[in-house]
PDB file of N, CA and C in Angstrom:
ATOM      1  N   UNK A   1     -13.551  10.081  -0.837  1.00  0.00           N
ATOM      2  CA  UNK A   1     -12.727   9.622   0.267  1.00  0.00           C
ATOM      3  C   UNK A   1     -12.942   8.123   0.464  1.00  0.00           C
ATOM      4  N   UNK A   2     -11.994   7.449   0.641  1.00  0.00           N
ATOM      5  CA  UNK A   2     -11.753   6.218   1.128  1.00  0.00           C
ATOM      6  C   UNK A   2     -11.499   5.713   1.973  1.00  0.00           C
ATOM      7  N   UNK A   3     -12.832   4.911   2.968  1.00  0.00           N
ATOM      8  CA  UNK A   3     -12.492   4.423   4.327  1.00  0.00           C
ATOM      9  C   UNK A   3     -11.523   3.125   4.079  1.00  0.00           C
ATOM     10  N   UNK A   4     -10.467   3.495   4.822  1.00  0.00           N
ATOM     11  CA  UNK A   4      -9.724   1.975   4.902  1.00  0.00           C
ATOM     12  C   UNK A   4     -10.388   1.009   6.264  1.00  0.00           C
ATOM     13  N   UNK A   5     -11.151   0.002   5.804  1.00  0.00           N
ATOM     14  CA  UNK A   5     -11.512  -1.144   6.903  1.00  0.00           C
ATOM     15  C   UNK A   5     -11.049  -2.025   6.403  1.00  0.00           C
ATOM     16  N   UNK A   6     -11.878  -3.459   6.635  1.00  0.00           N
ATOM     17  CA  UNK A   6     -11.197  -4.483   5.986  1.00  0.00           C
ATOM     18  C   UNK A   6     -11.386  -5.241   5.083  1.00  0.00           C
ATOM     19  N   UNK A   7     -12.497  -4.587   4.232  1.00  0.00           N
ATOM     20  CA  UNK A   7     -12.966  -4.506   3.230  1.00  0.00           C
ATOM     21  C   UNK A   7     -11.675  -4.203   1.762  1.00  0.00           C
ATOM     22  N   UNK A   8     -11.027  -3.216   2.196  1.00  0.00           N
ATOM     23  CA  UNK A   8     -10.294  -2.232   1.492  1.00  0.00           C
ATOM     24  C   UNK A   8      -9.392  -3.256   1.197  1.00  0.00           C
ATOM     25  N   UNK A   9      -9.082  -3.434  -0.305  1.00  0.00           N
ATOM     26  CA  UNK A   9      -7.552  -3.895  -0.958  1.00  0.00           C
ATOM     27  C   UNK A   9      -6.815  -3.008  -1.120  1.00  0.00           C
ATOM     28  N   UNK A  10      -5.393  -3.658  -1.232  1.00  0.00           N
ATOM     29  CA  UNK A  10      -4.357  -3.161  -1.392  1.00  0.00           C
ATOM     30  C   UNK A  10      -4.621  -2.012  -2.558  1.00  0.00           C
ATOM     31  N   UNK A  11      -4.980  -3.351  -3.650  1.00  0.00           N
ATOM     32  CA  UNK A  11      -5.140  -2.651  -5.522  1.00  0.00           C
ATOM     33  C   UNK A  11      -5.986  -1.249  -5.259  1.00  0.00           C
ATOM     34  N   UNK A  12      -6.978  -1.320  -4.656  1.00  0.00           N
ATOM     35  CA  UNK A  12      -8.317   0.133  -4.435  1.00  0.00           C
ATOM     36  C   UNK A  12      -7.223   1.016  -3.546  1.00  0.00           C
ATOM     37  N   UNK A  13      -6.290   0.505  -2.590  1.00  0.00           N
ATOM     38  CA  UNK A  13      -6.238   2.182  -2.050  1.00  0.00           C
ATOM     39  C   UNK A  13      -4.672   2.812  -2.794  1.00  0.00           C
ATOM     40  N   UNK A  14      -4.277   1.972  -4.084  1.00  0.00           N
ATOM     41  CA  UNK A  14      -3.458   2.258  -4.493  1.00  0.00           C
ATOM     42  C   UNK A  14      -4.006   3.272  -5.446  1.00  0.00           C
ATOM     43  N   UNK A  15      -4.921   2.469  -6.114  1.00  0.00           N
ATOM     44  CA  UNK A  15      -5.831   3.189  -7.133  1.00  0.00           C
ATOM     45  C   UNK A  15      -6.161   4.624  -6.391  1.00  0.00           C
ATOM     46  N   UNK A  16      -6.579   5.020  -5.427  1.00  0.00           N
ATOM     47  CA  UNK A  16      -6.609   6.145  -4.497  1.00  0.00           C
ATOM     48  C   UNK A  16      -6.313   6.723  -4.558  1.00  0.00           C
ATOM     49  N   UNK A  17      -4.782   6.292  -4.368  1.00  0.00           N
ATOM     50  CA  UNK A  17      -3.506   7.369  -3.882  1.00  0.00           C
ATOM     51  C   UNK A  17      -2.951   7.454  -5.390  1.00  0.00           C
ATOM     52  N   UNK A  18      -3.121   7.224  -6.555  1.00  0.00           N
ATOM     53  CA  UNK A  18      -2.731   7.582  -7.641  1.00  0.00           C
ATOM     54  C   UNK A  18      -3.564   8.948  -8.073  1.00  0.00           C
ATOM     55  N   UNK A  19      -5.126   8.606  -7.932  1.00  0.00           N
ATOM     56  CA  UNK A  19      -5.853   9.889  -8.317  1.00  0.00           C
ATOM     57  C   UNK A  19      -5.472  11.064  -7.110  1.00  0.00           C
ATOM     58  N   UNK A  20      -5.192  10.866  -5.778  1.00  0.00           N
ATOM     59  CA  UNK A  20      -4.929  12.133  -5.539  1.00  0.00           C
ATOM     60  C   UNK A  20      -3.613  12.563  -5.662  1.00  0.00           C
ATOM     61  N   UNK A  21      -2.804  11.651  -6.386  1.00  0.00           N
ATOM     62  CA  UNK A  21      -1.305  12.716  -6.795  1.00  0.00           C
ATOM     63  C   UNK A  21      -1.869  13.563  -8.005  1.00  0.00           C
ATOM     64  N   UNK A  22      -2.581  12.469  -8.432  1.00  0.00           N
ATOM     65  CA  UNK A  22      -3.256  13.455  -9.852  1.00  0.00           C
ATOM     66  C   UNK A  22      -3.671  14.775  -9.454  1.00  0.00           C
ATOM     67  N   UNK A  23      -4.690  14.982  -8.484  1.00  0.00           N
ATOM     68  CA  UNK A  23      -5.912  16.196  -8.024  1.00  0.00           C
ATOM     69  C   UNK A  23      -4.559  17.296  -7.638  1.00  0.00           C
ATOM     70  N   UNK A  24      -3.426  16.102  -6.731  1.00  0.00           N
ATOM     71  CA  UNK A  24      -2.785  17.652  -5.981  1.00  0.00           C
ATOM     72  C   UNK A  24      -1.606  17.985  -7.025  1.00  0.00           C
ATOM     73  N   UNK A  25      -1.536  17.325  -7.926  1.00  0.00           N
ATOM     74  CA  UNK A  25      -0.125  17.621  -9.258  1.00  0.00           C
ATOM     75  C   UNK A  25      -1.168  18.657 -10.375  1.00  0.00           C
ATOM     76  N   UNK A  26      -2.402  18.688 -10.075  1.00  0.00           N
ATOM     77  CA  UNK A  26      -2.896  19.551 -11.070  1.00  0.00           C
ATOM     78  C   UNK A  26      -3.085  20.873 -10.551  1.00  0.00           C
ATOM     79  N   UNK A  27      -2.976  21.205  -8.978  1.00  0.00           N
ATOM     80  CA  UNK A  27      -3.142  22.446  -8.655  1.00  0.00           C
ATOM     81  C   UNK A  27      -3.957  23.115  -8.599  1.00  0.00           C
ATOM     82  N   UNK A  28      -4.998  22.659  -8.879  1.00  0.00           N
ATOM     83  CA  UNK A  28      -6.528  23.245  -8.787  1.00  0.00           C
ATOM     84  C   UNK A  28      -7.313  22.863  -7.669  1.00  0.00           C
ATOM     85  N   UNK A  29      -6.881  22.871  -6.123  1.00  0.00           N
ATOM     86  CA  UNK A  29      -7.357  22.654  -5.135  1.00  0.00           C
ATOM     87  C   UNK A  29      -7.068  23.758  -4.325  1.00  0.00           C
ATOM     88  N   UNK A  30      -7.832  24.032  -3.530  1.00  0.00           N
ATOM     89  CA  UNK A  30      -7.988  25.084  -2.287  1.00  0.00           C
ATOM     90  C   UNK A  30      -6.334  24.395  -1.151  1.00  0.00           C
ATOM     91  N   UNK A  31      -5.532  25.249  -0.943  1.00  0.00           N
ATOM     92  CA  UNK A  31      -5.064  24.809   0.877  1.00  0.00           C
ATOM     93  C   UNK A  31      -5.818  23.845   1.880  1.00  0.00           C
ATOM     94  N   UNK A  32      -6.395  24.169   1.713  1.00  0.00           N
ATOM     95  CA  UNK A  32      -7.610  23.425   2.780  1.00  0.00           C
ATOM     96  C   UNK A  32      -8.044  21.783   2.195  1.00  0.00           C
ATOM     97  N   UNK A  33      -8.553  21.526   0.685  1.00  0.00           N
ATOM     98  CA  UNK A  33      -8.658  20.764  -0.154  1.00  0.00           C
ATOM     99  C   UNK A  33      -7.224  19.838  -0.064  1.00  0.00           C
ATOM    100  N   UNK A  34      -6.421  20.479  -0.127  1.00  0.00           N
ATOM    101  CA  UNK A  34      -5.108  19.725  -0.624  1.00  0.00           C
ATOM    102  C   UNK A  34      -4.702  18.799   0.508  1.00  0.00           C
ATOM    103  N   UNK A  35      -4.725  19.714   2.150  1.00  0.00           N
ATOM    104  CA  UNK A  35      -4.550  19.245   3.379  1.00  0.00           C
ATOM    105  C   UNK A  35      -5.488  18.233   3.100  1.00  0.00           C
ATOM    106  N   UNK A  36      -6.907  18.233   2.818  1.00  0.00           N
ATOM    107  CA  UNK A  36      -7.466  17.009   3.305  1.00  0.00           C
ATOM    108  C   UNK A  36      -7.285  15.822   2.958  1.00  0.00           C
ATOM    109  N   UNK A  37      -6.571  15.981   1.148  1.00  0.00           N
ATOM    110  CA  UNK A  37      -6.724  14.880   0.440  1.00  0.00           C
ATOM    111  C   UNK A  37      -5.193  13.967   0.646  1.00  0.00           C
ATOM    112  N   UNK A  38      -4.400  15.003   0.928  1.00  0.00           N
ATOM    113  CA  UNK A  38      -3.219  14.751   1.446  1.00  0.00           C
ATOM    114  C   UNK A  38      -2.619  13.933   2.745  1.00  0.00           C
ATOM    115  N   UNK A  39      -3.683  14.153   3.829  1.00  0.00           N
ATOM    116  CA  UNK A  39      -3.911  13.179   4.739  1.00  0.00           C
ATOM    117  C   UNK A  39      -4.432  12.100   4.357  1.00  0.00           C
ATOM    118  N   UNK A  40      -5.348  11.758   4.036  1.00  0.00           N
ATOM    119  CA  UNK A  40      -6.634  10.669   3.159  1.00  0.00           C
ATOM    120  C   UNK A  40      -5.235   9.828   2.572  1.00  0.00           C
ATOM    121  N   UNK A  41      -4.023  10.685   1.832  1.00  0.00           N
ATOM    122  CA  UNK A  41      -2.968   9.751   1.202  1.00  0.00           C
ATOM    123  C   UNK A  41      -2.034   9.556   2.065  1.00  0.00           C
ATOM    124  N   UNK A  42      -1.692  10.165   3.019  1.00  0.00           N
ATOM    125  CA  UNK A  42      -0.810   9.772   3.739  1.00  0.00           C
ATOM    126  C   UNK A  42      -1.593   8.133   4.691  1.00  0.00           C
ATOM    127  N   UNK A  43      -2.915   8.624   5.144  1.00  0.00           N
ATOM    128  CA  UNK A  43      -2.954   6.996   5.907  1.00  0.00           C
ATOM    129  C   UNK A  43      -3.300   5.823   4.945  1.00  0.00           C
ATOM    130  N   UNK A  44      -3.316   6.047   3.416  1.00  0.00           N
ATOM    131  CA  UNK A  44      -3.530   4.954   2.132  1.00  0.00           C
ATOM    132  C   UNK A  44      -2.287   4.320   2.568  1.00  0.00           C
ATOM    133  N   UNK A  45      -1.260   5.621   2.666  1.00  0.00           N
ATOM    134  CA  UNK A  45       0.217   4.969   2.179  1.00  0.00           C
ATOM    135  C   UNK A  45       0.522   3.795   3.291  1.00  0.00           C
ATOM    136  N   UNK A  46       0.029   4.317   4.328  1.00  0.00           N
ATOM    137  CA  UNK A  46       0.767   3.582   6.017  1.00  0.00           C
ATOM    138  C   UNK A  46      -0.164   2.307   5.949  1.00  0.00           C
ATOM    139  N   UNK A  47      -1.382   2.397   5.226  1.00  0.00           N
ATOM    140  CA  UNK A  47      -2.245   0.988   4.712  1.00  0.00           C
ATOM    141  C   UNK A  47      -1.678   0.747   4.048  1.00  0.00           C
ATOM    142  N   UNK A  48      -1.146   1.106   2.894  1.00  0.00           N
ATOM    143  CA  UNK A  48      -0.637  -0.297   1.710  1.00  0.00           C
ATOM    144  C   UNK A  48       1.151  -0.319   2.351  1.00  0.00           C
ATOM    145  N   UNK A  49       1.294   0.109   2.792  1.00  0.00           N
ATOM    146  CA  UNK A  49       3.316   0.028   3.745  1.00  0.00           C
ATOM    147  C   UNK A  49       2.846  -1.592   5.028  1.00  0.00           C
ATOM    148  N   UNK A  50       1.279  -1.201   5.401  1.00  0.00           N
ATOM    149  CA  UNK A  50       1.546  -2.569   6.376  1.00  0.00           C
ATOM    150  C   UNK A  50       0.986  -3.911   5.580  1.00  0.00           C
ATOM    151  N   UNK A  51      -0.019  -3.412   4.505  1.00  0.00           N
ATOM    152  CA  UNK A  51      -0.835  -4.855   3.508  1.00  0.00           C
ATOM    153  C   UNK A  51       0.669  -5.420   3.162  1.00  0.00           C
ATOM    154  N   UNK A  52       1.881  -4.363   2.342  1.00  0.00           N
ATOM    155  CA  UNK A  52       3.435  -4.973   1.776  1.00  0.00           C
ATOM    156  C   UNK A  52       3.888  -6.332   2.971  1.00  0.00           C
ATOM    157  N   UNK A  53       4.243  -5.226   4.059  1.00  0.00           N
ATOM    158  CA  UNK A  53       5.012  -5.896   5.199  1.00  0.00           C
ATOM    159  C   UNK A  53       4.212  -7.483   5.302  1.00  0.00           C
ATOM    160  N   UNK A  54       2.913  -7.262   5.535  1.00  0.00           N
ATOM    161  CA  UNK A  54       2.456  -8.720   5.902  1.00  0.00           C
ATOM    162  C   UNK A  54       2.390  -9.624   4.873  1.00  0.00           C
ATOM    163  N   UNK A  55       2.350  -8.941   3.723  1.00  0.00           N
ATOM    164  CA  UNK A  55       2.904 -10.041   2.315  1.00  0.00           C
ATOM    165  C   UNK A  55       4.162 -10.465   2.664  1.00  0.00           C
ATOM    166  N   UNK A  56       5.182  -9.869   2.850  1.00  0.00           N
ATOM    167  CA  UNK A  56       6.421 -10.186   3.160  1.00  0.00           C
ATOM    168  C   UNK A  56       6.718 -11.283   3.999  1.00  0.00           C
ATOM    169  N   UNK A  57       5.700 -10.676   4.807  1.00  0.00           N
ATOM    170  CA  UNK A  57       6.123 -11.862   5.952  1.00  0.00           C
ATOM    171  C   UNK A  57       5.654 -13.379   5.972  1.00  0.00           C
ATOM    172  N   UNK A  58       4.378 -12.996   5.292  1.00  0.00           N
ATOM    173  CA  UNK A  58       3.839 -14.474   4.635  1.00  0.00           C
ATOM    174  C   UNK A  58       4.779 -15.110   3.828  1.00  0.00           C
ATOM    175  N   UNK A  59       5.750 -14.507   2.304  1.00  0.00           N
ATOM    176  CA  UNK A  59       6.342 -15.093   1.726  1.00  0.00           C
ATOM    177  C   UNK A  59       7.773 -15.387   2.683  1.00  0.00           C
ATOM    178  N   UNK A  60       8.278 -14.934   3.308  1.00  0.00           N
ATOM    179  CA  UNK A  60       9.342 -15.865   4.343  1.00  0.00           C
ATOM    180  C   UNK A  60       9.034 -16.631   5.075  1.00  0.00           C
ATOM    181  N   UNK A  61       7.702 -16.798   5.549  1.00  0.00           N
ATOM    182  CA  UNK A  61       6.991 -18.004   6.447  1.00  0.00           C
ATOM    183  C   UNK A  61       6.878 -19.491   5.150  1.00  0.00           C
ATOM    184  N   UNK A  62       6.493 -18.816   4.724  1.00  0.00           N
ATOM    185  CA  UNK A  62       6.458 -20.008   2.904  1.00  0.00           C
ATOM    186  C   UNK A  62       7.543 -20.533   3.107  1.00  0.00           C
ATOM    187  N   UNK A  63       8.925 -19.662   2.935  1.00  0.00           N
ATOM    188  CA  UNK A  63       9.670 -20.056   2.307  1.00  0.00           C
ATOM    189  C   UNK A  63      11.067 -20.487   3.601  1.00  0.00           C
ATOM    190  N   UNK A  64      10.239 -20.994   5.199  1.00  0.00           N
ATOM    191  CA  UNK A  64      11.380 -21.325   6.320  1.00  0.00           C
ATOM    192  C   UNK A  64      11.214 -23.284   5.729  1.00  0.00           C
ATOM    193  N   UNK A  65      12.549 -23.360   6.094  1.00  0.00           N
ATOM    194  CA  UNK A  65      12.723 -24.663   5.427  1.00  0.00           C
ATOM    195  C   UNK A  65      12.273 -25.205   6.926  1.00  0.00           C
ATOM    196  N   UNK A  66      12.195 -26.554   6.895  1.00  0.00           N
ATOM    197  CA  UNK A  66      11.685 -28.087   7.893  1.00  0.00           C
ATOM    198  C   UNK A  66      12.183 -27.779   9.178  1.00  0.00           C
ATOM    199  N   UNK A  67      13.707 -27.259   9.042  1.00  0.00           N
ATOM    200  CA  UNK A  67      14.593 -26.836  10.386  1.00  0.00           C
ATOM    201  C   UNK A  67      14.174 -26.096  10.810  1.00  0.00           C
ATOM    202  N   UNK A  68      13.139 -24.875  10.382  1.00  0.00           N
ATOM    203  CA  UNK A  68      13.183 -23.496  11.104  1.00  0.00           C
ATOM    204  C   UNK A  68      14.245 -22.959  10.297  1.00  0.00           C
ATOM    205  N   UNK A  69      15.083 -22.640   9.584  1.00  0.00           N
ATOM    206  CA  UNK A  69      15.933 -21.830   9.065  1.00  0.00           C
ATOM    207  C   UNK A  69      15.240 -21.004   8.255  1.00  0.00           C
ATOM    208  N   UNK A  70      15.019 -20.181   7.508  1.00  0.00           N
ATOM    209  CA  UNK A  70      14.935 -19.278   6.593  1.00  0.00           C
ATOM    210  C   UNK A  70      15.439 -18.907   5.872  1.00  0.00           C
ATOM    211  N   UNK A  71      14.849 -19.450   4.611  1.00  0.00           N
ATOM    212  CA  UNK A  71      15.938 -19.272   3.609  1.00  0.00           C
ATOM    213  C   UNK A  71      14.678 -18.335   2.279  1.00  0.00           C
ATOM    214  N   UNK A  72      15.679 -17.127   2.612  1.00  0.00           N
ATOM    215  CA  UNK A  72      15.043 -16.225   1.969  1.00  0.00           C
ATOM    216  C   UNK A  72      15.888 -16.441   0.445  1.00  0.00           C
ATOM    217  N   UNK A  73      14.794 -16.667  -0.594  1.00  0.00           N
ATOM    218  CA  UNK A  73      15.312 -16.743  -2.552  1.00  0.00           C
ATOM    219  C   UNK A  73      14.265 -15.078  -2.706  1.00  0.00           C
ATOM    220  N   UNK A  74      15.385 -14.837  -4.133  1.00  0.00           N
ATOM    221  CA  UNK A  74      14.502 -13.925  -4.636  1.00  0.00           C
ATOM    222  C   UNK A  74      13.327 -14.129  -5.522  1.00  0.00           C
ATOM    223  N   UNK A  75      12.384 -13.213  -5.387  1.00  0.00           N
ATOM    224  CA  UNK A  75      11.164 -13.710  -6.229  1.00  0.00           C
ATOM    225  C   UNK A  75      11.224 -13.255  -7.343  1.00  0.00           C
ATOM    226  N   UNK A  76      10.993 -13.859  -8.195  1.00  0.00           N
ATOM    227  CA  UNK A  76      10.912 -13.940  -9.394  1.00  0.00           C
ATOM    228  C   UNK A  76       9.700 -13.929  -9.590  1.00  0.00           C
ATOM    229  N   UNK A  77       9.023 -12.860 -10.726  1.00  0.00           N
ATOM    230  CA  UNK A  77       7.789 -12.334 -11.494  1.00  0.00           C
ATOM    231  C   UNK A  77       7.738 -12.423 -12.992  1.00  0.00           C
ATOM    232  N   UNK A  78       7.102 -13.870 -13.118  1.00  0.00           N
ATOM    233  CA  UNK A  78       6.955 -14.031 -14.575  1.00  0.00           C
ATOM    234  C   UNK A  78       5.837 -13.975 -15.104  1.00  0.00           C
ATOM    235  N   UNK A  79       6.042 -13.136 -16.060  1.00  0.00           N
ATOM    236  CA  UNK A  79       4.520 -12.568 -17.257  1.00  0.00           C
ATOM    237  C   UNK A  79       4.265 -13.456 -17.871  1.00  0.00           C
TER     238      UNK A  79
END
């Protein structure tokens, strides 16, 4: 189990919530097991849904021009 504080990155509670799709897509957990791990992913998700949002909001704060306007460009991700 993974405490989310503020310690916790984005990357680790993604990593998280990947192994327990794994645990509950393999079916070899108790009802009880599944509920727990299933919660544990549901508040990963509502952690990495608000780490997104405040990225977001950082990159439109970046990107308000001199006026105060906002001028939202798309980002571009180059390898």
């Amino acid at each position: 189990m993974m405490d989310k504080d503020e310690d916790t990155t984005f990357e680790a509670a993604m990593k998280r919530l990947e192994e327990i799709v794994e645990q509950l897509s393999a079916g070899n957990l108790s009802l009880e097991e599944s509920l727990k791990i299933f919660e544990e992913g549901i508040g990963l998700c509502r952690f990495c849904n608000k780490k997104l949002d405040e990225a977001e909001y950082k990159v439109e704060k970046l990107i308000e021009t001199e006026d105060g306007k906002l001028n939202i460009e798309e980002f571009e991700v180059k390898e």
